[in-house]
Protein backbone atom coordinates (compact mmCIF):
# COMPACT_ATOMS: atom_id res chain seq x y z
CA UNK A 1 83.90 69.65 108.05
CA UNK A 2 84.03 71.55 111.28
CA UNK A 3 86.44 74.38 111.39
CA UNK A 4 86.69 76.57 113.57
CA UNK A 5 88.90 79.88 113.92
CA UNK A 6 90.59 80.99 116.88
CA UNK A 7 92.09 84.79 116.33
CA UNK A 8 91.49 86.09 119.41
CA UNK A 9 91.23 84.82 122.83
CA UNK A 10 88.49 82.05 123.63
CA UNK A 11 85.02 83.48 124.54
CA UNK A 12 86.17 87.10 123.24
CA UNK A 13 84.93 89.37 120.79
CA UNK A 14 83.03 88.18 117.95
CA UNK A 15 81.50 84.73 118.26
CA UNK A 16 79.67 82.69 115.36
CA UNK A 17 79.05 79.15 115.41
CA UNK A 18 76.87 76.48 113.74
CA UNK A 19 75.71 78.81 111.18
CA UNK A 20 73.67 77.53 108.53
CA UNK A 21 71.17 79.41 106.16
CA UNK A 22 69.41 78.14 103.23
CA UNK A 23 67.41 80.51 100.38
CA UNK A 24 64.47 78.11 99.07
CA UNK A 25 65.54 74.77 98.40
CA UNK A 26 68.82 76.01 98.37
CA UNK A 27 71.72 75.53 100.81
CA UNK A 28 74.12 78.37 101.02
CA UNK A 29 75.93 78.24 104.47
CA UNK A 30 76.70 74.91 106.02
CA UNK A 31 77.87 74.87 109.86
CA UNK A 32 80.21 78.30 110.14
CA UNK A 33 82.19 78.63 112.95
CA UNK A 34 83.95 81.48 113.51
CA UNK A 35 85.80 83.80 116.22
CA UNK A 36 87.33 87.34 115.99
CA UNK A 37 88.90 88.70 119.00
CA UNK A 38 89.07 92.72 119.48
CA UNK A 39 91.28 94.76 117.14
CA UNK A 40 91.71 91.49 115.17
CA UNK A 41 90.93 91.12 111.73
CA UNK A 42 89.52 88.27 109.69
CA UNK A 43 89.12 87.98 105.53
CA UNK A 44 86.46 85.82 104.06
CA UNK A 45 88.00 84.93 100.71
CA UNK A 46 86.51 82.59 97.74
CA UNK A 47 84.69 82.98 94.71
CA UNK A 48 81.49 84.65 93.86
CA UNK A 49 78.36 82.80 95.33
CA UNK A 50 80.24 80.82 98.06
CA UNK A 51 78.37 82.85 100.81
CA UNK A 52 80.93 85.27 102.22
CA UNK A 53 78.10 88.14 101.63
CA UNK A 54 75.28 85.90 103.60
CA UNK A 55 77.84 85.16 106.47
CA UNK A 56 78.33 89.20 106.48
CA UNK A 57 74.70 89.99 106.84
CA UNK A 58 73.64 87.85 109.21
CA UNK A 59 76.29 89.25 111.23
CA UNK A 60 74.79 92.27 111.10
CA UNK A 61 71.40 91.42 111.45
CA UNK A 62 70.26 92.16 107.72
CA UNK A 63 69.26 88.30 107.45
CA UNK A 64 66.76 86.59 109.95
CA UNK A 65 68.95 83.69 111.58
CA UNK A 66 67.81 80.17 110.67
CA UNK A 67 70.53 78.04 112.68
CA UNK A 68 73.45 78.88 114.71
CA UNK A 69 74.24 81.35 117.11
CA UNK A 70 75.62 84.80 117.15
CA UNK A 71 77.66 86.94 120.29
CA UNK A 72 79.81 89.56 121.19
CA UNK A 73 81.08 88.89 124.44
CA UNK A 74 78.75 87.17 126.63
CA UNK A 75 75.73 89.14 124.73
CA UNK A 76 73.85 86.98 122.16
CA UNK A 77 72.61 88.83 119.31
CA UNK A 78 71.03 86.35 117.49
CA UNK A 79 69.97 82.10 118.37
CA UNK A 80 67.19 80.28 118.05
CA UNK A 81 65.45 82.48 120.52
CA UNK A 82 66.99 85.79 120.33
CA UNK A 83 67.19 88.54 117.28
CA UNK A 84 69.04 92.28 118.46
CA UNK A 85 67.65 94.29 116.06
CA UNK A 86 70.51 95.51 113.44
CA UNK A 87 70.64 98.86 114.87
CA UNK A 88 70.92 97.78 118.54
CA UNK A 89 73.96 95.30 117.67
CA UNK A 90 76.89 98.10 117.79
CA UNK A 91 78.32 97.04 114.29
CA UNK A 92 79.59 98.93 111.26
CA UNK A 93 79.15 98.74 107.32
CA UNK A 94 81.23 99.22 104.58
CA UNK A 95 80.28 98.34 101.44
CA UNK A 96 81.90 98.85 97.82
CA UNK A 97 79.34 101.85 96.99
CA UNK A 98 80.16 104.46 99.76
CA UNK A 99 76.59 105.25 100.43
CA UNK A 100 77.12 108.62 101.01
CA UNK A 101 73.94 111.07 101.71
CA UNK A 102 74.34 113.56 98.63
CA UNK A 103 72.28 116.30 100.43
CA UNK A 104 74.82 116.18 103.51
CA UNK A 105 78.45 117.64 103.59
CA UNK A 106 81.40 115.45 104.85
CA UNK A 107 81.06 116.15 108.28
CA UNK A 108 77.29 115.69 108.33
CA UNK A 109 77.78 112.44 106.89
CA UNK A 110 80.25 111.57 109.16
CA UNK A 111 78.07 112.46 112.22
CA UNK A 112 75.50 110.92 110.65
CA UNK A 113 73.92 108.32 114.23
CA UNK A 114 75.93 109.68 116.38
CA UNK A 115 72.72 110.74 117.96
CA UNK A 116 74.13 109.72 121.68
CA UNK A 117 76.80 112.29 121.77
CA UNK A 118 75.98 116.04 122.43
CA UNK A 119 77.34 118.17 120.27
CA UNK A 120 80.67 119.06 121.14
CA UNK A 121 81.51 115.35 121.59
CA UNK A 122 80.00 114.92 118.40
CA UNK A 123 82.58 117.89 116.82
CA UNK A 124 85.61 116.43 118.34
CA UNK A 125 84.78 112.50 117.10
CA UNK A 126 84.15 114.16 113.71
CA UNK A 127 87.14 115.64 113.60
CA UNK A 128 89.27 112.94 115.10
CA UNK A 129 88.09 110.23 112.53
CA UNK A 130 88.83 112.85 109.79
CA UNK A 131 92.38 113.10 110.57
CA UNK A 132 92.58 109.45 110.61
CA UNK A 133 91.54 109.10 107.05
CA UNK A 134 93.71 112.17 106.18
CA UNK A 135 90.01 114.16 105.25
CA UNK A 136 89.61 117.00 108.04
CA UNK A 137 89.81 119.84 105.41
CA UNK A 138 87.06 118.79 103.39
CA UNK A 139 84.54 118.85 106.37
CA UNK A 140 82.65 121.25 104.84
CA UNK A 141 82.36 119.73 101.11
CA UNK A 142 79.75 117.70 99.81
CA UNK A 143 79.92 114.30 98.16
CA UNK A 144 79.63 114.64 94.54
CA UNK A 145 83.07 117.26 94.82
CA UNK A 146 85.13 114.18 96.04
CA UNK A 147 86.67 111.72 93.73
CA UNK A 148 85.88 108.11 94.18
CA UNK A 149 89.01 107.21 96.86
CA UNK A 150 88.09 110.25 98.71
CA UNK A 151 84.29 108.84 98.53
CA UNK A 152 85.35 106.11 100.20
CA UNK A 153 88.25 107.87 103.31
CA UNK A 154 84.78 109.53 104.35
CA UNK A 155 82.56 106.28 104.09
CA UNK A 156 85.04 104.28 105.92
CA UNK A 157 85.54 107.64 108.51
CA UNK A 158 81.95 107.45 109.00
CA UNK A 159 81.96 103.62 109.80
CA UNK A 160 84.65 103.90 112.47
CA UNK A 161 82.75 107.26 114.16
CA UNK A 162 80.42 105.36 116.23
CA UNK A 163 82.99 103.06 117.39
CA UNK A 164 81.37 99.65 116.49
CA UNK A 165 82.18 96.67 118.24
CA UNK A 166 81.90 94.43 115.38
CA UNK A 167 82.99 96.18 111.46
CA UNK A 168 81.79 94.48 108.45
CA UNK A 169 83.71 95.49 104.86
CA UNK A 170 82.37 93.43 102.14
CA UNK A 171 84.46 94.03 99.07
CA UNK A 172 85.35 98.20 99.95
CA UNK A 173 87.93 98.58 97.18
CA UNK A 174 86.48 96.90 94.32
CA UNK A 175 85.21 99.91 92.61
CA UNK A 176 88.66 101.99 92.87
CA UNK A 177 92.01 101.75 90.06
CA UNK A 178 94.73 99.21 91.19
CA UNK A 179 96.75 102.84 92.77
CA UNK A 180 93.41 104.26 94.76
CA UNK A 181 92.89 100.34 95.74
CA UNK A 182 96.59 99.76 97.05
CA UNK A 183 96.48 103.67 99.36
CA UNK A 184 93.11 102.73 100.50
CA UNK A 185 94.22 99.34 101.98
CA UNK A 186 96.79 100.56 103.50
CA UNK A 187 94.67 103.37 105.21
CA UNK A 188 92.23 100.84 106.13
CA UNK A 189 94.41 98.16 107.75
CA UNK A 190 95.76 101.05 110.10
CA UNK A 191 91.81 102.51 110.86
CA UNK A 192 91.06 98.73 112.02
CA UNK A 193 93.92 97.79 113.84
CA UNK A 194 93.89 101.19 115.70
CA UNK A 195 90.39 100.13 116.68
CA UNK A 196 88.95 97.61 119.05
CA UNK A 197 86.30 96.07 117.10
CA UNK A 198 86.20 92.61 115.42
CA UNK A 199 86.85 93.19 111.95
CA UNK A 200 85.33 90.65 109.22
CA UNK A 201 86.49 91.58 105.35
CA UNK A 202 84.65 90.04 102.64
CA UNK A 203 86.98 89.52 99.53
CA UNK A 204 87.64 87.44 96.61
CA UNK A 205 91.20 89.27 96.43
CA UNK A 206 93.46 86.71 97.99
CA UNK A 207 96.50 88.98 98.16
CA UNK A 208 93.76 91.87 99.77
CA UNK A 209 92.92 88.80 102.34
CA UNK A 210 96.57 88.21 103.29
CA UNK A 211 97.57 91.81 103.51
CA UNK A 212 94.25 92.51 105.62
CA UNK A 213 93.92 89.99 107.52
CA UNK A 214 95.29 88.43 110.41
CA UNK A 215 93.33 85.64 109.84
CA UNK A 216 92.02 84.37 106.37
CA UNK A 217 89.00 81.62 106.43
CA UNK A 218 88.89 80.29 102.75
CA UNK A 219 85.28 79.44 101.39
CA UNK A 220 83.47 77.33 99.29
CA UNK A 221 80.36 76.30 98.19
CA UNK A 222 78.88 77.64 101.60
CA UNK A 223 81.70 76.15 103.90
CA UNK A 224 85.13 76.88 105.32
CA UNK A 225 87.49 75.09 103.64
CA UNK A 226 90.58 76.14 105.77
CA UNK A 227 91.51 78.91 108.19
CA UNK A 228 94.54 80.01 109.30
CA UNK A 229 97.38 82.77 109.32
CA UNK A 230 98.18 84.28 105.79
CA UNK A 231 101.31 81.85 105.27
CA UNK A 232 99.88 78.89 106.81
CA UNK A 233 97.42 79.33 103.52
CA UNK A 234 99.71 80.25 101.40
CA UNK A 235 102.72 77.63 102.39
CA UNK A 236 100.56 74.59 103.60
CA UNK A 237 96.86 74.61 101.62
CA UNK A 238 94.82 71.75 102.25
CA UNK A 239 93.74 71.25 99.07
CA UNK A 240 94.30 72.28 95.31
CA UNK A 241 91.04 74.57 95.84
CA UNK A 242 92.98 76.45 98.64
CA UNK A 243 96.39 76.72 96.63
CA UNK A 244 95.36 77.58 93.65
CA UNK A 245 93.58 81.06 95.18
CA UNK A 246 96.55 82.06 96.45
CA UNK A 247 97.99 82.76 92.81
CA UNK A 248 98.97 80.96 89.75
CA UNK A 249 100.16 77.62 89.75
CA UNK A 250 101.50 74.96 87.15
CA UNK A 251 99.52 71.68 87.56
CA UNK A 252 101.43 68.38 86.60
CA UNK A 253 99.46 64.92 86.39
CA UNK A 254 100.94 61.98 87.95
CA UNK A 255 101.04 59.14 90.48
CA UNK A 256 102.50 58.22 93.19
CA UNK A 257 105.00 55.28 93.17
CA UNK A 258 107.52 54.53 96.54
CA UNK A 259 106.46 57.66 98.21
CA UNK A 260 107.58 59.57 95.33
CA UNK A 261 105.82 61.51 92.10
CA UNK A 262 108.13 61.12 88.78
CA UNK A 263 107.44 64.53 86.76
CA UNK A 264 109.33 66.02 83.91
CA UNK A 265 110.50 68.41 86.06
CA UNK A 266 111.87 66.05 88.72
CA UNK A 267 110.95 63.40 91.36
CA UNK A 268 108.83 64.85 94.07
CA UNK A 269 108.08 64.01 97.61
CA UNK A 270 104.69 62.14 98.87
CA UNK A 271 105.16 60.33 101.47
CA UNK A 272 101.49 60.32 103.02
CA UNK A 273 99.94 59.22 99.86
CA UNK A 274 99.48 55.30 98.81
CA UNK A 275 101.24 53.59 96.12
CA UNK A 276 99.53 53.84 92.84
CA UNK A 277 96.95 57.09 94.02
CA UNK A 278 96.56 59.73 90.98
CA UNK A 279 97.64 62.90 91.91
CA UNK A 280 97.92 66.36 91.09
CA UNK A 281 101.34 68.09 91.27
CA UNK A 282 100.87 71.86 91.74
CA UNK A 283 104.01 74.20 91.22
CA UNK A 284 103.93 77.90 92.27
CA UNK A 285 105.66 79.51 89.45
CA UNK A 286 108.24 81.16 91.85
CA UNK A 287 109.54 77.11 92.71
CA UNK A 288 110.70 76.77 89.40
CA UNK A 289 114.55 78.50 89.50
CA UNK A 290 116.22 78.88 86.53
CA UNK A 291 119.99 78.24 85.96
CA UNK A 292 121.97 78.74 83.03
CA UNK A 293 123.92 75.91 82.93
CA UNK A 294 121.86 73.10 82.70
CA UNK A 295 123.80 70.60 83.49
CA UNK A 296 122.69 68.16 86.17
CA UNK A 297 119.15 69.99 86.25
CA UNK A 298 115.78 68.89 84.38
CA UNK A 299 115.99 71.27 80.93
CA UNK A 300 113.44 73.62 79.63
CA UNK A 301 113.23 75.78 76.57
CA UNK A 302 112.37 79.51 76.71
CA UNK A 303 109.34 80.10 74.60
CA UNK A 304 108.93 84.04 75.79
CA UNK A 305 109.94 85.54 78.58
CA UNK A 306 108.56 89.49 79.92
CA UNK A 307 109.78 91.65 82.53
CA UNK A 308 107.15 92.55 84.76
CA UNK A 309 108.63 95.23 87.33
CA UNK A 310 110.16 93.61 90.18
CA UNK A 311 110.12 89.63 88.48
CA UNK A 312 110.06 88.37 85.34
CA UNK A 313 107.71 85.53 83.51
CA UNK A 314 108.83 82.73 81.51
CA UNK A 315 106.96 80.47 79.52
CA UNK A 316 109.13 77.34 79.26
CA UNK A 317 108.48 74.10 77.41
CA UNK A 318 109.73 70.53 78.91
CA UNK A 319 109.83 67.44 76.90
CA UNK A 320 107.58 64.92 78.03
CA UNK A 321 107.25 62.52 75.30
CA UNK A 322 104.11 64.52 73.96
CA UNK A 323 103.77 66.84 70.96
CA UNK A 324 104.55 70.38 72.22
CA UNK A 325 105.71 69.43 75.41
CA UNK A 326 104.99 70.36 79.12
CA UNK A 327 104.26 73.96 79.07
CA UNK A 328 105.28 75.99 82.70
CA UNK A 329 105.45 79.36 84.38
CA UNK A 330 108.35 80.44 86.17
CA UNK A 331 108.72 83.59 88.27
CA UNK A 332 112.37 84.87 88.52
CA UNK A 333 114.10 87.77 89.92
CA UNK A 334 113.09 91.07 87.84
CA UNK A 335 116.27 91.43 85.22
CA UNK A 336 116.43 87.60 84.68
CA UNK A 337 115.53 87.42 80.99
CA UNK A 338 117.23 84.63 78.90
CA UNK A 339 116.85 84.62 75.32
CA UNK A 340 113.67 83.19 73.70
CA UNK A 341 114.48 79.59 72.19
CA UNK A 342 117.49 79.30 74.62
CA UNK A 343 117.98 76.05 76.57
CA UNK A 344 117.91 76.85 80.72
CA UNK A 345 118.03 74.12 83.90
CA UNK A 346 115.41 74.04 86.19
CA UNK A 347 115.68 73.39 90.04
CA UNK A 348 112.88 73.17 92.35
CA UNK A 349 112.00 75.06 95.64
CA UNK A 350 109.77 72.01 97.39
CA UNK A 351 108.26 75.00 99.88
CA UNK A 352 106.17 75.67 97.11
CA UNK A 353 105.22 72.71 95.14
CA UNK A 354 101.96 71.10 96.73
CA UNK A 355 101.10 66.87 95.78
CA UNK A 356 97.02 66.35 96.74
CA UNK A 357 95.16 62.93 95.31
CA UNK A 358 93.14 63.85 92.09
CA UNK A 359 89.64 65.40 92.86
């Protein structure tokens, strides 16, 4: 499959197409195609070993290009004829380890190649990309006195100094606690977009990818699977791959009969699938809304039910004709906590229940 993204304008920015790479006998990209306009930002999200990472270096010149074609602008930096050095190619790295010089302070580090500025250009980008990342008093201190989220303000400080025309990030919050993570991404998002570089995040965080990125290209098995806006993803996946990455989701067994799926939990809509096809019914826990009067409603029973901040999680069982039952998740608002063992109605939110023929 040939997709292609489109998040800035046509022949802008960061260019990639056709890009295939194999280690060995191995295949690990197949035919990427990708564009990322200036100040735009683009996730690569999927699991471990689907070649986000391989995509990233070749960007950058840390893998020798065996098909495709890589540009910035008009400028090729890598084909079947031409290879810019890494160093020459005006990008950026951020990676999950800081890579901090131990024997330099913060604003060493920070100045660290910006060898074509003289030196009072030098101080004053120094000290600008410190206030951005909210680090100008410790310009002075050396590494091993910051904590790890500090670590990585001056790592990511010292990535935007040179004012790359293409950033790379693969997985930069992966090391830090859920709080550090959550101040950090918000930091970074407003680095990048205050930038005019093409910005490519490697991630296997699908809510990072859709709080990062403008775009998100979902991957697997060394292809893109589907790119697109955060809620295009999120609202209209192609496949049960794509929607199950974007959180948890009930899956339901069934087949199609008159355009329609018969399910414990209701008939659904499939109109563009044949009569008879096998089919799996995914359900975003959130779809399932819970009434208390369960009249005129498919009927659950509570099995537990936790509050979890701002929603709560039920564990419901539906009869199905089987021992135990149909066992679902439902999302509901945070203080919505019926009794265990009590008897609820369940209406469905079709915006978030997905039908795709059984893989």
């Amino acid at each position: 499959m040939n997709i292609q993204t489109h998040v800035g304008q046509s022949g802008s920015g960061l260019s990639v197409s056709g890009l295939s790479h194999d280690y060995g006998a191995r295949p690990v990209l197949r035919d990427i195609n990708l564009e990322v306009g200036p100040g735009e930002i683009l996730c690569l999200l999927g699991p471990s070993g689907c070649g986000k990472t391989t995509t990233l270096r070749l960007i950058a010149g840390l893998e020798e290009l065996q098909s495709g074609r890589i540009a910035w602008n008009e400028d090729v930096l890598a084909d079947a004829t031409r290879c810019v050095p890494p160093e020459h190619r005006h990008v950026s790295l951020l990676f999950q380890d800081f890579a901090l010089f131990p024997h330099l302070t913060v604003a060493e580090n920070v100045a660290f190649g910006l060898t074509d500025l003289n030196s009072a250009e030098r101080d004053e980008r120094v000290r600008n990309v410190l206030e951005q990342v909210g680090m100008l008093g410790y310009a002075a201190t050396y590494p091993h006195f910051l904590s790890g989220g500090e670590q990585q303000r001056i790592a990511l400080a010292r990535a935007r100094a040179p004012r790359p025309r293409i950033f790379l990030l693969d997985e930069p919050f992966s090391n830090l606690d859920t709080r550090l993570r959550n101040q950090l991404r918000d930091l970074c998002l407003h680095v990048l977009k205050k930038s005019n570089s093409s910005s490519v995040i490697v991630t296997h965080d699908a809510e990072e990818a859709m709080f990062m990125g403008d775009k998100v290209a979902v991957m697997r098995d060394g292809a893109i699977v589907q790119v697109g806006p955060p809620e295009e993803l999120y609202f209209r996946p192609v496949n049960a791959f794509v929607a199950g990455l974007f959180g948890e989701v009930n899956e339901i067994k069934g087949r199609v009969v008159d355009g329609h799926v018969l399910t414990p939990i209701g008939r659904i809509c499939a109109p563009d699938l044949s009569n008879g096809a096998e089919v799996d019914v995914l359900v975003r826990p959130e779809a399932l809304k819970i009434s208390q009067n369960p009249d005129n409603t498919s009927v659950a029973s509570v099995i537990t039910s936790r509050l979890l901040g701002r929603s709560s999680l039920l564990h419901l069982s539906v009869a199905n004709g089987e021992p135990g039952g149909l066992h679902l998740h439902s999302r509901v608002p945070g203080r919505v906590l019926p009794e265990e063992g009590a008897t609820v109605g369940i209406t469905l939110d079709e915006q978030n229940v997905f039908v795709f023929p059984m893989e």
